[in-house]
C-alpha atoms as a PDB file:
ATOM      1  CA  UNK A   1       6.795  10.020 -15.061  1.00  0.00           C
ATOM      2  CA  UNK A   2       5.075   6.246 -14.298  1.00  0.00           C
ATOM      3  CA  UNK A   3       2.941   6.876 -16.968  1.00  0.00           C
ATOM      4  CA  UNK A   4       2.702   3.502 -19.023  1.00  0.00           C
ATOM      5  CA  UNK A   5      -0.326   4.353 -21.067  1.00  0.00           C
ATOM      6  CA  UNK A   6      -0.498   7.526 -22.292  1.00  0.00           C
ATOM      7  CA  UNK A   7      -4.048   9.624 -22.944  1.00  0.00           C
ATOM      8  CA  UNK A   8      -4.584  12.633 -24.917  1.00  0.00           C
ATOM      9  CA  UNK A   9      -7.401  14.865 -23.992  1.00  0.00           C
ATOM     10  CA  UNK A  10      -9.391  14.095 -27.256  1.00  0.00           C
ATOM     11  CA  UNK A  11      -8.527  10.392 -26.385  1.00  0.00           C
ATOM     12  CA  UNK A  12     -10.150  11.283 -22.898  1.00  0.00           C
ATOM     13  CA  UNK A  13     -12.728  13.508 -24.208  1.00  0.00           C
ATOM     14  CA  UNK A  14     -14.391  10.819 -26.084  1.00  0.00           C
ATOM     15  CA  UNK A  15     -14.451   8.381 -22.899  1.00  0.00           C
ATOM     16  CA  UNK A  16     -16.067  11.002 -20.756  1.00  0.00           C
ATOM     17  CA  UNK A  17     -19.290  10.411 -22.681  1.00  0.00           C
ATOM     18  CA  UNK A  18     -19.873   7.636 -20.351  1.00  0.00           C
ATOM     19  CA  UNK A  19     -20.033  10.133 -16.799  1.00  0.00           C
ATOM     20  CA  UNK A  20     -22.225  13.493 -16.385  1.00  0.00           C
ATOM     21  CA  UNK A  21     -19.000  15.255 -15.152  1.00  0.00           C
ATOM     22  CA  UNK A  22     -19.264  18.080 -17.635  1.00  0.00           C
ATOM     23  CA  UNK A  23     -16.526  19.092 -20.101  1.00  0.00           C
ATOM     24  CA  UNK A  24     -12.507  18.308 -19.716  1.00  0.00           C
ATOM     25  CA  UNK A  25     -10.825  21.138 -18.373  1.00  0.00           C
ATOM     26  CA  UNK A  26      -7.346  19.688 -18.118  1.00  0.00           C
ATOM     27  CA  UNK A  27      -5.560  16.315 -17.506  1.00  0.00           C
ATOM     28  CA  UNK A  28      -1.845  15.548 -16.528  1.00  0.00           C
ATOM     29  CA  UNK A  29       0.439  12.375 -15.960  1.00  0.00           C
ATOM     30  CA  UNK A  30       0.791  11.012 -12.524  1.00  0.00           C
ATOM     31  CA  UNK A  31       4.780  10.704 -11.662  1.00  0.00           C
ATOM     32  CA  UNK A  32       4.072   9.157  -8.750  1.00  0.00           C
ATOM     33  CA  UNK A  33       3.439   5.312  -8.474  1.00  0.00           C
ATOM     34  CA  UNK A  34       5.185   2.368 -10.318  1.00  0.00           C
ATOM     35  CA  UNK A  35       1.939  -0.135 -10.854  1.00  0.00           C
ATOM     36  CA  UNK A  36      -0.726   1.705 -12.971  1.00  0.00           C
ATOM     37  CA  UNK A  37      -0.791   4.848 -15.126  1.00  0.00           C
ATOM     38  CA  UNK A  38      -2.493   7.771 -13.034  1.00  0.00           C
ATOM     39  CA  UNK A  39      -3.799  11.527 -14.345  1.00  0.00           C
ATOM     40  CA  UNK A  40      -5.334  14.020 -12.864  1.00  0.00           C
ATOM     41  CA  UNK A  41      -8.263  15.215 -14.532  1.00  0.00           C
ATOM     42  CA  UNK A  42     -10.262  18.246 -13.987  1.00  0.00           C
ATOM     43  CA  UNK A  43     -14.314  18.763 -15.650  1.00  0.00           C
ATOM     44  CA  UNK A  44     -16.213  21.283 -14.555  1.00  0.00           C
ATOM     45  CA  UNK A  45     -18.212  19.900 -12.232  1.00  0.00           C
ATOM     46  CA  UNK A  46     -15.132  18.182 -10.074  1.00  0.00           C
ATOM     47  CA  UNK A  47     -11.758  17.272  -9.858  1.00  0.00           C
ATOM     48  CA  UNK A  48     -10.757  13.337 -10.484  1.00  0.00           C
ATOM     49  CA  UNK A  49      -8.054  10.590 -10.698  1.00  0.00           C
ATOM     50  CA  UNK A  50      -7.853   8.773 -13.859  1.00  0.00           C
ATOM     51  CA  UNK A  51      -6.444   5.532 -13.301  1.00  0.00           C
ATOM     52  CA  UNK A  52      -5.429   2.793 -16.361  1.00  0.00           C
ATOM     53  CA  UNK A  53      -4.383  -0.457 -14.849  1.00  0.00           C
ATOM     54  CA  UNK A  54      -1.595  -1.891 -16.097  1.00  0.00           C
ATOM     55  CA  UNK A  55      -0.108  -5.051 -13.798  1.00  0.00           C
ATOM     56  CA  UNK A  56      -3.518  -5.302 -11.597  1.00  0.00           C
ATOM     57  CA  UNK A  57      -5.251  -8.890 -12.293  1.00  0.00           C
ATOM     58  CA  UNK A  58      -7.885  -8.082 -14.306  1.00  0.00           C
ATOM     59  CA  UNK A  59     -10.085 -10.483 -12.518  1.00  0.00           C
ATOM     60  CA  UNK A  60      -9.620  -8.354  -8.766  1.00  0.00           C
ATOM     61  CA  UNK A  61     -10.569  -4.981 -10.273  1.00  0.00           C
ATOM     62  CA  UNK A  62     -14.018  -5.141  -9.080  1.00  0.00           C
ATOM     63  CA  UNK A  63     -13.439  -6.026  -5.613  1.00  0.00           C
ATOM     64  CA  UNK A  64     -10.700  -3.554  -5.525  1.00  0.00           C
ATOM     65  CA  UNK A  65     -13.247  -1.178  -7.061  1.00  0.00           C
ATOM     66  CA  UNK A  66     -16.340  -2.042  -4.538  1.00  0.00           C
ATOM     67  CA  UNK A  67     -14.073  -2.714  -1.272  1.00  0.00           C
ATOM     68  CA  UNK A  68     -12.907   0.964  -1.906  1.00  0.00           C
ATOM     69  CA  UNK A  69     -16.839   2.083  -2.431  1.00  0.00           C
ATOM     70  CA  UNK A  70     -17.450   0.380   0.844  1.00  0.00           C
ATOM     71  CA  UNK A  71     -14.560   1.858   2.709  1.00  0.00           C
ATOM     72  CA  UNK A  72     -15.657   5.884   1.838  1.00  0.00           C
ATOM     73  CA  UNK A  73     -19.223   4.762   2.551  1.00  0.00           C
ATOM     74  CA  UNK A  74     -18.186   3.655   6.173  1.00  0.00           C
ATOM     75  CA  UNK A  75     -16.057   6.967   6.336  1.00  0.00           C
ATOM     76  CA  UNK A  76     -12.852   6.093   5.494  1.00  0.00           C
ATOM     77  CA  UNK A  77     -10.562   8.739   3.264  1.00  0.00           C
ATOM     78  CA  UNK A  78      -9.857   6.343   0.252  1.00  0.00           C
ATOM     79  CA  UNK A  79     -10.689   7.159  -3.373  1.00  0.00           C
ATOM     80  CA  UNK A  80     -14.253   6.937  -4.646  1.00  0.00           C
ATOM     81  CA  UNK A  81     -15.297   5.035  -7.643  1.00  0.00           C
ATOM     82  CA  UNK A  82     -16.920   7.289  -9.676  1.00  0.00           C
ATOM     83  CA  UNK A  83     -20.002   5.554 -11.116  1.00  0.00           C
ATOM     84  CA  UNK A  84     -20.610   5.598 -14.833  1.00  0.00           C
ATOM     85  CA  UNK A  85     -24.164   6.829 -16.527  1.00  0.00           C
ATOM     86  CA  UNK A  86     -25.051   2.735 -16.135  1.00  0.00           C
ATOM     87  CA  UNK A  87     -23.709   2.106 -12.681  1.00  0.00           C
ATOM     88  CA  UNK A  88     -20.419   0.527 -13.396  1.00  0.00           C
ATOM     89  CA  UNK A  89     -17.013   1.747 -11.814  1.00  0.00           C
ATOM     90  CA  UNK A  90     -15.194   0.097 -14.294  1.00  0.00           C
ATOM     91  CA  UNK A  91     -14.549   0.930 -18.517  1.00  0.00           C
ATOM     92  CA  UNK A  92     -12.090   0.538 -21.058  1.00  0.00           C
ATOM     93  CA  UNK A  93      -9.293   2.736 -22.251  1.00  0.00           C
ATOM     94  CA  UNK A  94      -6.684   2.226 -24.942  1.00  0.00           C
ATOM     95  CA  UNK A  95      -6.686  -1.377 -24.506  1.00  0.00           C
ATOM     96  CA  UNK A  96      -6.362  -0.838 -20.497  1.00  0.00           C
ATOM     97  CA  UNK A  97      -9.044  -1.396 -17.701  1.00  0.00           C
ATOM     98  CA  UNK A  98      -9.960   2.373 -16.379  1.00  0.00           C
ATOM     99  CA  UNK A  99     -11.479   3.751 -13.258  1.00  0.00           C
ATOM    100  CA  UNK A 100     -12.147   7.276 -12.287  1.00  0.00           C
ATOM    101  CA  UNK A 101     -12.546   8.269  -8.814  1.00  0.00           C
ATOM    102  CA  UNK A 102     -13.090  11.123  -6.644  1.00  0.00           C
ATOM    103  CA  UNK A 103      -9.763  13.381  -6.111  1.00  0.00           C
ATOM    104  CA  UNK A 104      -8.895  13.822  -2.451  1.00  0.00           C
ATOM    105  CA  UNK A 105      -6.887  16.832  -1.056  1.00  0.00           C
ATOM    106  CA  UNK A 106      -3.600  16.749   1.400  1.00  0.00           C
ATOM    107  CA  UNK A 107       0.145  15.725   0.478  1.00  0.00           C
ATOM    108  CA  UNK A 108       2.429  13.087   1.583  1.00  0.00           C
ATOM    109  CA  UNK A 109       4.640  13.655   4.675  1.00  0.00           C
ATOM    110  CA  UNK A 110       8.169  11.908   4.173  1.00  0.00           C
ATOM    111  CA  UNK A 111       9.240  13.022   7.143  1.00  0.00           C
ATOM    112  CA  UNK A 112       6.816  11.869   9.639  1.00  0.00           C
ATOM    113  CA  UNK A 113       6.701  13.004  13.246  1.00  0.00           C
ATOM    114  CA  UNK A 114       5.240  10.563  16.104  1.00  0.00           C
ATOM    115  CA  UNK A 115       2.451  12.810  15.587  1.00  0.00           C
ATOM    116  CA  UNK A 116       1.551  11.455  11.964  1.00  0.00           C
ATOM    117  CA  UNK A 117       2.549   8.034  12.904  1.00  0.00           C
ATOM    118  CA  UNK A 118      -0.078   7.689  15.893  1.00  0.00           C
ATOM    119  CA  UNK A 119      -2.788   9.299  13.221  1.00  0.00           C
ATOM    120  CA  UNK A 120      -1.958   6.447  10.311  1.00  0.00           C
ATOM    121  CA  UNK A 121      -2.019   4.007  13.529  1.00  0.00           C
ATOM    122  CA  UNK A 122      -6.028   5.147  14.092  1.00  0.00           C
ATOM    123  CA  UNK A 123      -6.977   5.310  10.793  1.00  0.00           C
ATOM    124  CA  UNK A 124      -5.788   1.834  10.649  1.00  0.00           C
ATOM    125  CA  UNK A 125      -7.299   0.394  13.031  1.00  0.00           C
ATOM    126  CA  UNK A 126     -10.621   1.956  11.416  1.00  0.00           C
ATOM    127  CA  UNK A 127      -9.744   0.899   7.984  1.00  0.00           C
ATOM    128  CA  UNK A 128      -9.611  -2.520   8.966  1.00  0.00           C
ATOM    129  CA  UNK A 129     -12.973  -2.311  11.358  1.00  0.00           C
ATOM    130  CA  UNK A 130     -14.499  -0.954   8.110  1.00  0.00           C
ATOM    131  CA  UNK A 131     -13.215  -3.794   5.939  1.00  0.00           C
ATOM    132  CA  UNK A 132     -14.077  -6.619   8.549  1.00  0.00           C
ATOM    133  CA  UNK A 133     -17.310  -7.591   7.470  1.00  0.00           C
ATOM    134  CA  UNK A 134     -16.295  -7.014   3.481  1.00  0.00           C
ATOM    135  CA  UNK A 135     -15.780 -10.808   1.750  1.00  0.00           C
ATOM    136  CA  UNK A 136     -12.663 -10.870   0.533  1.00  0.00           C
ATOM    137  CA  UNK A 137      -9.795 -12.880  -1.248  1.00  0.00           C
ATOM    138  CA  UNK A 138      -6.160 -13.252   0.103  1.00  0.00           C
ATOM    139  CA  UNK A 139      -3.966 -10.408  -0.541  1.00  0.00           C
ATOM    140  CA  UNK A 140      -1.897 -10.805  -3.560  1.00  0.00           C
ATOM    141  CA  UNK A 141       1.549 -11.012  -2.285  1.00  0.00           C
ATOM    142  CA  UNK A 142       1.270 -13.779   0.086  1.00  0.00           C
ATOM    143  CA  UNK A 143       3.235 -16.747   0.593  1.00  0.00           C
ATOM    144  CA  UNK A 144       2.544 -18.308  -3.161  1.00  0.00           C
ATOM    145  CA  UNK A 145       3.868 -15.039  -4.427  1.00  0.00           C
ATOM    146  CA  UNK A 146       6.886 -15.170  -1.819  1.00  0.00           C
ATOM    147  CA  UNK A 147       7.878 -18.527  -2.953  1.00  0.00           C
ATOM    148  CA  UNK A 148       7.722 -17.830  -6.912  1.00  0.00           C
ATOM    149  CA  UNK A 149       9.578 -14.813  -6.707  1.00  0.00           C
ATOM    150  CA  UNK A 150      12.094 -15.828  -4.298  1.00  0.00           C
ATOM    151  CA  UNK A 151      12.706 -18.454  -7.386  1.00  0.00           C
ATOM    152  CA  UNK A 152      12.857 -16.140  -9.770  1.00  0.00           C
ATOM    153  CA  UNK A 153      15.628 -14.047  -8.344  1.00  0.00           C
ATOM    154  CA  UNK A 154      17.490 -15.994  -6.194  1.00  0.00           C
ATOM    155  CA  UNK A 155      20.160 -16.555  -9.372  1.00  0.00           C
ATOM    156  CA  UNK A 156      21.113 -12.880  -9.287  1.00  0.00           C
ATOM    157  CA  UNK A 157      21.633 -11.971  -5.826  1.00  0.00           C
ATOM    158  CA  UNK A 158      24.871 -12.716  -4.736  1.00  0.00           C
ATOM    159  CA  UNK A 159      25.908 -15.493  -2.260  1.00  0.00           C
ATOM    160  CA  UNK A 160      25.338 -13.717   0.772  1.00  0.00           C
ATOM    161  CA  UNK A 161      22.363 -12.623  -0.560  1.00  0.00           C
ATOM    162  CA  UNK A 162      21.115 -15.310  -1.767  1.00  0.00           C
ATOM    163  CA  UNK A 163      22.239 -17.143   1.595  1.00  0.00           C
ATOM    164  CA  UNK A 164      20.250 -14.623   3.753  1.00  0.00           C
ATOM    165  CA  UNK A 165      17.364 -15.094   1.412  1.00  0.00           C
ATOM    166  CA  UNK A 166      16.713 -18.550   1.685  1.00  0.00           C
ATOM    167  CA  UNK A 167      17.599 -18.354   5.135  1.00  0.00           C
ATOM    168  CA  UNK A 168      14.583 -15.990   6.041  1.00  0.00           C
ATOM    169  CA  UNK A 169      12.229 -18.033   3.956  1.00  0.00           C
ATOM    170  CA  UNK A 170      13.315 -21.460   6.292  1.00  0.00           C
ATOM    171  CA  UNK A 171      12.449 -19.127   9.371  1.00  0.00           C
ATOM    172  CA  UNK A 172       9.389 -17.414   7.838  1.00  0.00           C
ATOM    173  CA  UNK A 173       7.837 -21.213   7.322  1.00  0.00           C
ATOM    174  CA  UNK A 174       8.669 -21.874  10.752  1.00  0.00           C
ATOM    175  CA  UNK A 175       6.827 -19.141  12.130  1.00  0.00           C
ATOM    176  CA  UNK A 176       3.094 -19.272  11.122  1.00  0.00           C
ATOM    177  CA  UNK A 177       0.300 -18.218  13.895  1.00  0.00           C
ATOM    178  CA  UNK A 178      -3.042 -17.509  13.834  1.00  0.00           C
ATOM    179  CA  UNK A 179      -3.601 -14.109  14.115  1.00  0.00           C
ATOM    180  CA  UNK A 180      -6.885 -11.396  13.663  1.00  0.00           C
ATOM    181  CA  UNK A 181      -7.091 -10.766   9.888  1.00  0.00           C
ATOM    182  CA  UNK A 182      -9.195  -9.077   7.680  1.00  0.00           C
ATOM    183  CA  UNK A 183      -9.113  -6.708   4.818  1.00  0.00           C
ATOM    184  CA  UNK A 184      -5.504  -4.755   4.360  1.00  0.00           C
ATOM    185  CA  UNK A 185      -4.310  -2.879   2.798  1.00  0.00           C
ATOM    186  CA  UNK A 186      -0.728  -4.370   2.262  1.00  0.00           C
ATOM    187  CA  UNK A 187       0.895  -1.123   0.666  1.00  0.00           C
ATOM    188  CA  UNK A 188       0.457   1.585   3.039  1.00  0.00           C
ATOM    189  CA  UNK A 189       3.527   3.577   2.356  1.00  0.00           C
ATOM    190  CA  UNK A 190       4.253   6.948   3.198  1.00  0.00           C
ATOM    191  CA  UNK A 191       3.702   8.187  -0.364  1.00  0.00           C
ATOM    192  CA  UNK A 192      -0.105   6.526  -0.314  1.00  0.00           C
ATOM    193  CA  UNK A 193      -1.270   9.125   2.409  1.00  0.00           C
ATOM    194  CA  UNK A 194      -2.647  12.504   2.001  1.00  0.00           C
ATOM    195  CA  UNK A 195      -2.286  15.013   4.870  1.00  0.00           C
ATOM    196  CA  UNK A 196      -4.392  18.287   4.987  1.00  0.00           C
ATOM    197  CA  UNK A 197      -2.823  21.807   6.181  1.00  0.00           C
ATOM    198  CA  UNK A 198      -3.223  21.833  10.026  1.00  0.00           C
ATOM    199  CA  UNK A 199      -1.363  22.386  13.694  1.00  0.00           C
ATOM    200  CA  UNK A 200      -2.753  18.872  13.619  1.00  0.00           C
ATOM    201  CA  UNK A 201      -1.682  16.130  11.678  1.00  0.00           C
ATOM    202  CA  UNK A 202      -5.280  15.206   9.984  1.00  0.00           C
ATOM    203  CA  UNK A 203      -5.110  12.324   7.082  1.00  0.00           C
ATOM    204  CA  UNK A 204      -7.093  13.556   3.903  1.00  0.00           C
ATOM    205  CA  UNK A 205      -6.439  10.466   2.320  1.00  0.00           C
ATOM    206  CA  UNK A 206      -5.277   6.619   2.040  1.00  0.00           C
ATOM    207  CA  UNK A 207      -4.445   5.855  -1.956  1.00  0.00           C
ATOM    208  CA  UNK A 208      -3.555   2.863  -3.752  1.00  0.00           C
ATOM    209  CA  UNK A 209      -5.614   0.185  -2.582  1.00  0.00           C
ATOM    210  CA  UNK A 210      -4.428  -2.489  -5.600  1.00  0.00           C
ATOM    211  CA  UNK A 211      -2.525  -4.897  -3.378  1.00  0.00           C
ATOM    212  CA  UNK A 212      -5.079  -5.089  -0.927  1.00  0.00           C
ATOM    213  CA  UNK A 213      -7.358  -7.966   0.204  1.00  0.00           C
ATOM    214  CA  UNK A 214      -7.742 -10.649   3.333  1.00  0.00           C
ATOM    215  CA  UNK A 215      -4.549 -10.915   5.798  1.00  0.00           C
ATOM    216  CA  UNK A 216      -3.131 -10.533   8.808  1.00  0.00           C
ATOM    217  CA  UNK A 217      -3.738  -6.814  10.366  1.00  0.00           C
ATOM    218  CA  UNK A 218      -0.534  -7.129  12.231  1.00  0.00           C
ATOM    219  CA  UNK A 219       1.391  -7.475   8.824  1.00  0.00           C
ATOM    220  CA  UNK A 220      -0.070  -4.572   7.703  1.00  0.00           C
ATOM    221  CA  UNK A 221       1.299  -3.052  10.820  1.00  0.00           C
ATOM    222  CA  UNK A 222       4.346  -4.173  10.465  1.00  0.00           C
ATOM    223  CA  UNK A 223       4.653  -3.290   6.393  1.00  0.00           C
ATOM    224  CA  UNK A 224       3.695   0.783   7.714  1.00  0.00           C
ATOM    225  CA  UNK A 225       6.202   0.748  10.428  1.00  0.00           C
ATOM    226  CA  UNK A 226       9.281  -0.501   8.552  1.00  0.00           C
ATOM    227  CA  UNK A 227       8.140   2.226   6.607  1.00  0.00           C
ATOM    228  CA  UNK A 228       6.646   5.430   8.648  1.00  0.00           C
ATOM    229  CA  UNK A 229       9.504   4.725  11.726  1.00  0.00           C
ATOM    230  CA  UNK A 230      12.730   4.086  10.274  1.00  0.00           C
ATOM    231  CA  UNK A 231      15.791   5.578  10.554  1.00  0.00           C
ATOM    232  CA  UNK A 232      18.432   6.356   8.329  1.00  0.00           C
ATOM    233  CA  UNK A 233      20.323   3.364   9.291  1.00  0.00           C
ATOM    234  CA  UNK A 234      17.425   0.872   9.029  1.00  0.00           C
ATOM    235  CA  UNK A 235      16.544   0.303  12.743  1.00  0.00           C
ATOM    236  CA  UNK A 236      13.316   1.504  13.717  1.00  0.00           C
ATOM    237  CA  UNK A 237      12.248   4.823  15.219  1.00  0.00           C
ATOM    238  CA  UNK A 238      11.053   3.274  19.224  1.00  0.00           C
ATOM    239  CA  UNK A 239       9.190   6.931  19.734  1.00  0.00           C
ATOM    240  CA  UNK A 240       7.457   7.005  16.152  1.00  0.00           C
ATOM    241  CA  UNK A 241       6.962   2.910  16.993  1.00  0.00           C
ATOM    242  CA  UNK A 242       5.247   3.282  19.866  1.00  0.00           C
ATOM    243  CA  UNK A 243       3.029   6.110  18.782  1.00  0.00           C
ATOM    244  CA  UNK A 244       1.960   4.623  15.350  1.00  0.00           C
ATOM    245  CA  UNK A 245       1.152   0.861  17.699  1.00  0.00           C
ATOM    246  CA  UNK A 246      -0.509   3.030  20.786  1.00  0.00           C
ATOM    247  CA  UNK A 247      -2.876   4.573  18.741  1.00  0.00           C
ATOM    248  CA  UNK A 248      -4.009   1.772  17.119  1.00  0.00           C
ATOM    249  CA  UNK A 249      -4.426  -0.289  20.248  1.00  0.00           C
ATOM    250  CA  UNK A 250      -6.711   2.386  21.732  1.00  0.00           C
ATOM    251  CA  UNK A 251      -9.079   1.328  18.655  1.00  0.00           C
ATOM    252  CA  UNK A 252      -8.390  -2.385  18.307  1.00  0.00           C
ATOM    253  CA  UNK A 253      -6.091  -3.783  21.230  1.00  0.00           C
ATOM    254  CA  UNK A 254      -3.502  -6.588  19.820  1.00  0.00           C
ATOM    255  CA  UNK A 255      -4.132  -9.822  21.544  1.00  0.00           C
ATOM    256  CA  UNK A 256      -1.077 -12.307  23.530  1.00  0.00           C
ATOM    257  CA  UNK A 257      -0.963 -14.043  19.862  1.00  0.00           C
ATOM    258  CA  UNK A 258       0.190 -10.863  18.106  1.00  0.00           C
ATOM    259  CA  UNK A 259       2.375  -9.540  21.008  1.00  0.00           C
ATOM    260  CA  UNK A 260       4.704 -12.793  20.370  1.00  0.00           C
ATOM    261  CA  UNK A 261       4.425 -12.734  16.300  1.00  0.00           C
ATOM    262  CA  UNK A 262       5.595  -8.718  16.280  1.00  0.00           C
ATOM    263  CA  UNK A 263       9.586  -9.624  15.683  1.00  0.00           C
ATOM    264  CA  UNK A 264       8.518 -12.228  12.479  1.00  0.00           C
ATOM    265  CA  UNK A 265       5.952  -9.549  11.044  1.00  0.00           C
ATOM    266  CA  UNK A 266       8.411  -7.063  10.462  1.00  0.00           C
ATOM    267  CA  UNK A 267      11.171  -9.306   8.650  1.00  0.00           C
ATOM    268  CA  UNK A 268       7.769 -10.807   6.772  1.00  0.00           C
ATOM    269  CA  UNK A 269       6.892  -7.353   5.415  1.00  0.00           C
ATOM    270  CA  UNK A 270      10.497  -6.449   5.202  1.00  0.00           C
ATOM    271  CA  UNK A 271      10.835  -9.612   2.982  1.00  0.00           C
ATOM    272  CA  UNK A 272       7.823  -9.563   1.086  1.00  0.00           C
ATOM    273  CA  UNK A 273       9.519  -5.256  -0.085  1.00  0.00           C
ATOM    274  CA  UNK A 274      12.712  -6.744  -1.081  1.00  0.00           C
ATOM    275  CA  UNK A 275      11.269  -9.294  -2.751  1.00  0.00           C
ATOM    276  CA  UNK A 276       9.303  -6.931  -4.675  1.00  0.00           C
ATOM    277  CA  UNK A 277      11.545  -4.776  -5.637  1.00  0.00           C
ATOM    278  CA  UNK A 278      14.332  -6.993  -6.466  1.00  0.00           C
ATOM    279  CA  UNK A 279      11.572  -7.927  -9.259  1.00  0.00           C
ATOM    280  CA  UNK A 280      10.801  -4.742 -10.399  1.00  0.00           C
ATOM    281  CA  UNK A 281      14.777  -3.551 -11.001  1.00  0.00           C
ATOM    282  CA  UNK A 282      15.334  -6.673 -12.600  1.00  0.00           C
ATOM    283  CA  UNK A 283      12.436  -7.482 -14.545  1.00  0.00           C
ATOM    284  CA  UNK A 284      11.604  -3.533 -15.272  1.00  0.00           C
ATOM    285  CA  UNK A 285       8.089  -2.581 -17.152  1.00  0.00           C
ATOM    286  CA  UNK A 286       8.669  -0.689 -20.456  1.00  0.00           C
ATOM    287  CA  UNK A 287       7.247   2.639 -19.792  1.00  0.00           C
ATOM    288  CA  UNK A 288       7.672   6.399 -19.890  1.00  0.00           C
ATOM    289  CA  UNK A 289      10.544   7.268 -17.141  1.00  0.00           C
ATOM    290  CA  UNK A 290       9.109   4.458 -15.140  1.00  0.00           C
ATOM    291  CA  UNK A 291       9.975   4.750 -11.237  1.00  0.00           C
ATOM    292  CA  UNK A 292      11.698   1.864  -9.976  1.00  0.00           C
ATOM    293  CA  UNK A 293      12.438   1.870  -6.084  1.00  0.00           C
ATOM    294  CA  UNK A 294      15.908   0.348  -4.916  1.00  0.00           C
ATOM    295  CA  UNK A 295      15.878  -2.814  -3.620  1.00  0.00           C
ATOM    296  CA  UNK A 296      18.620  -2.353  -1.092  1.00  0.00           C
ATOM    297  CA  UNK A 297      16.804  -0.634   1.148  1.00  0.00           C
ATOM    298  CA  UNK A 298      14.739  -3.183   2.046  1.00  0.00           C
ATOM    299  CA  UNK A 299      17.694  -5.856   2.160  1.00  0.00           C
ATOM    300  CA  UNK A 300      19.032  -3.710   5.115  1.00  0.00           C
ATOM    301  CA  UNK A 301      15.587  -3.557   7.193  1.00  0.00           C
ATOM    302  CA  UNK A 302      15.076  -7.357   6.844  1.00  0.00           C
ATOM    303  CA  UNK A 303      18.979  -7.798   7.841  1.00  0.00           C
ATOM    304  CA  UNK A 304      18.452  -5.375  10.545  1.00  0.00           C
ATOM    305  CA  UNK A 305      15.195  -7.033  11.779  1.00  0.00           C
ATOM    306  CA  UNK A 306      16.912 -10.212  11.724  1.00  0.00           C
ATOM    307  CA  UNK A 307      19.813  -8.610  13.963  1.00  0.00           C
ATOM    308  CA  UNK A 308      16.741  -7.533  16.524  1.00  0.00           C
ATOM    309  CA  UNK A 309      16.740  -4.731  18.774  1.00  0.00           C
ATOM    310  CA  UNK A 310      14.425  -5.623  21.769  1.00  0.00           C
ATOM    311  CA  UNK A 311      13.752  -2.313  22.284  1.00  0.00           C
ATOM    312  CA  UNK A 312      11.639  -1.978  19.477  1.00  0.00           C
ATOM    313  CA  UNK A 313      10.117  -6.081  19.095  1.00  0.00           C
ATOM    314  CA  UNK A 314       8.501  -6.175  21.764  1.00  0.00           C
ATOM    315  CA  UNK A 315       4.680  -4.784  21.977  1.00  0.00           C
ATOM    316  CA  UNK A 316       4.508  -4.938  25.773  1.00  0.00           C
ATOM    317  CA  UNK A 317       7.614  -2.766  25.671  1.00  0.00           C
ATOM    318  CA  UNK A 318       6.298  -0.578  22.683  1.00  0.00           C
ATOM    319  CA  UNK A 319       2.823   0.070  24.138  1.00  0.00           C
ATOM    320  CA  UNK A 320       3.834   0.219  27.909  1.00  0.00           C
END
């Protein structure tokens, strides 16, 4: 279970004091997740998430915090802060920065039809309409954050790894373009959406908004579809592709920029994953049965992105 922090219920009890949420009626660990430690909790008035950050800069938690109060005020499925007796979203809990929020309803889909890809691409393209006019600083994991990490583990891949690596970061510097930005969410993985019971794929829920902040929408595109569309042997789904990028056109259309940038955008969010999570195995997080994704995976999207398939990079084709 990624819990890092543990809380007892007399531990949890106490803290309550600060809400009028009623008395606890149960908590439990969070497996999913491999940033923060998460718990449901249940009072009787309502159902809640408990979340105790653990590897979130202390210093974003309140834009994290208000950009997801702005998002379910302009409709969007996300988590609600829940406000404290004195108006603050945020507290203190063994030794750990705490939030609670509102509990949404649905499960994950890990086996996504076109059908669930063209309803993440809407909601989307009316996440980031939400989050247009909300200030806010670059998203964590940009190219600073490339750079140091590719650093830190270039000394443990192997040569052709290492050779592939610092071969993608040449072409990534190469290929810079202005293109529409705003709020994303950066992290949009099939495991951060909730899907309610229906003949309809409906989404009851985006989670996990602690990488987000300003960028390019396309990226965030491209981070979901490496993600929501691929196949077993890394190439991307072109049905599930075009669906998830269709549906999010009818919303917000791409412009001619974004149409030629599509190929570098997926090996940039294919990078930025490996990257990652060549980090986390090798640099692991003392915790209780801490969940540590494999870092291979992503190695064979970005190799396979760099290999191209036309059929799949190009939006024209995609959206025709």
């Amino acid at each position: 279970m990624s819990v890092f922090t543990p809380v007892s219920p007399a531990q949890l009890t106490d803290w309550l004091q600060r809400y009028d949420l009623g008395t606890l009626v149960a908590l439990q660990g969070i497996s999913e997740g491999v940033q923060n430690s998460n718990f449901f909790v249940d009072t009787e008035d309502a159902r809640h998430v408990l979340t105790l950050f653990e590897k979130v800069d202390s210093t974003l938690l309140p834009f994290y915090l208000d950009l997801m109060a702005h998002l379910a005020g302009h409709g969007i499925p996300c988590p609600a802060p829940r406000p404290a007796r004195d108006g603050s979203l945020l507290g203190t809990l063994n030794g750990r920065p705490a939030a609670l929020f509102s509990r949404l309803s649905g499960a994950s889909v890990l086996n996504p039809t076109s059908a669930h890809c063209a309803a993440i691409g809407r909601a989307m393209a009316q996440l980031h309409l939400a989050g247009s006019t909300f200030p806010a600083p670059p998203h964590p994991r940009g190219a600073d954050w490339i750079a140091a990490t590719a650093a830190r583990v270039m000394s443990i891949l192997s040569a052709g790894d290492a050779a592939m690596l610092a071969a993608e970061l040449s072409c990534q510097r190469e290929h810079t373009a202005t293109l529409p930005g705003g709020v994303i969410h950066a992290d949009l993985f099939r495991d951060n959406v909730l899907f309610t019971d229906g003949s309809t794929p409906c989404i009851g829920g985006l989670l996990d908004f602690y990488f987000a902040g300003r960028g390019d929408w396309l990226f965030d595109l491209a981070i979901v579809a490496n993600d929501w569309c691929g196949n077993a042997d890394a190439t991307l789904d072109r049905a599930r592709t075009a669906a998830l990028l269709s549906a999010y056109a009818e919303i917000r259309p791409f412009n001619a920029a974004e149409h030629a940038a599509w190929p570098w955008q997926l090996r940039a969010a294919a990078l930025r994953f490996w990257l990652s999570r060549l980090e986390d195995f090798h640099c692991p997080q003392p915790g209780e049965d801490v969940t540590v994704r494999d870092p291979d995976a992503y190695r064979r999207i970005l190799a396979q992105r760099i290999a191209g398939d036309e059929t799949t990079l190009s939006l024209a084709s995609l959206l025709a």
